[in-house]
Protein backbone atom coordinates (compact mmCIF):
# COMPACT_ATOMS: atom_id res chain seq x y z
CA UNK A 1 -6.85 -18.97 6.39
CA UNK A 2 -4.15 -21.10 7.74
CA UNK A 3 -5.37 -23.89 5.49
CA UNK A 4 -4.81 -21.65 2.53
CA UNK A 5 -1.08 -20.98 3.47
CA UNK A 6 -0.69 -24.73 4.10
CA UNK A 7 -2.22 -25.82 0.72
CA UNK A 8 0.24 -22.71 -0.89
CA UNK A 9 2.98 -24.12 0.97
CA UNK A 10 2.85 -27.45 -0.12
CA UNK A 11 3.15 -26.52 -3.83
CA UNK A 12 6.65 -25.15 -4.59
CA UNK A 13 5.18 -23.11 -7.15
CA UNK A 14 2.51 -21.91 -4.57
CA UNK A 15 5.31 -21.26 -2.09
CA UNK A 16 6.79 -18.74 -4.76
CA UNK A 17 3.65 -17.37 -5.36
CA UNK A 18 3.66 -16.75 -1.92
CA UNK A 19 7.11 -15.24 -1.23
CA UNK A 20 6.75 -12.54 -4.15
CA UNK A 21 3.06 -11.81 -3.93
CA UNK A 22 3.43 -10.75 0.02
CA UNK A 23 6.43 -8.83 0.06
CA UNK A 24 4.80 -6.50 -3.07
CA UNK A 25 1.64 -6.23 -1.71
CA UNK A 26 3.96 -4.74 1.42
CA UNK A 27 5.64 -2.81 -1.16
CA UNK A 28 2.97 -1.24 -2.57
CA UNK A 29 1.08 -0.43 0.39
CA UNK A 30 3.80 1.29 1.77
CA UNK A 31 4.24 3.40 -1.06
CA UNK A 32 0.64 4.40 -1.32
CA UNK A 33 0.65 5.58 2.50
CA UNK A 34 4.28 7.43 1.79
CA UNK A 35 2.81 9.40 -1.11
CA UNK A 36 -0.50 10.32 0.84
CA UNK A 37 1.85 11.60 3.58
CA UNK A 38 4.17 13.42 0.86
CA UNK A 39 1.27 15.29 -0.36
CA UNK A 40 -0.02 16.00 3.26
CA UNK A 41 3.01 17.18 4.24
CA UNK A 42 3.78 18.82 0.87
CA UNK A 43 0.26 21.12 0.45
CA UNK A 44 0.16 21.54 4.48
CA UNK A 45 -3.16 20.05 4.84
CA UNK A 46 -4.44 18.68 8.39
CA UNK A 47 -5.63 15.43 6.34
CA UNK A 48 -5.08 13.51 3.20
CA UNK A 49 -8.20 14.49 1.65
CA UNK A 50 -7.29 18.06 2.00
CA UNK A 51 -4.35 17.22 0.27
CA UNK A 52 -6.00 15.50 -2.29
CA UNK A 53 -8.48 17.68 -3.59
CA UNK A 54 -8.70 20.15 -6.43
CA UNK A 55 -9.28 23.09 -6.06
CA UNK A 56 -9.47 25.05 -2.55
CA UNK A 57 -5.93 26.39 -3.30
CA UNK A 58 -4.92 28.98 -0.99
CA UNK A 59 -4.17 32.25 -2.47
């Protein structure tokens, strides 16, 4: 692994590679864990499957 980030840093365009690919994969992780807790907190479910799945509505 640490190889990998030294062959990526030695290439400037690996190094940009690098400096945009991390932070959105951060991004976008972050945002998939804030929705799942959105719609946890939104439907009132104990879990994110709950939340998740069709059907089961409470009436």
């Amino acid at each position: 692994m640490a190889a990998l980030l030294q062959l990526f840093g030695a290439n400037p365009l690996g190094g940009l590679v690098l400096a945009v690919l991390v932070p959105l994969v951060i991004v976008a992780f972050g945002t998939y864990v804030g929705v799942l807790m959105a719609l946890q907190s939104f439907f009132d479910a104990s879990s994110w499957q709950e939340a998740t799945q069709p059907g089961d509505a409470e009436e």
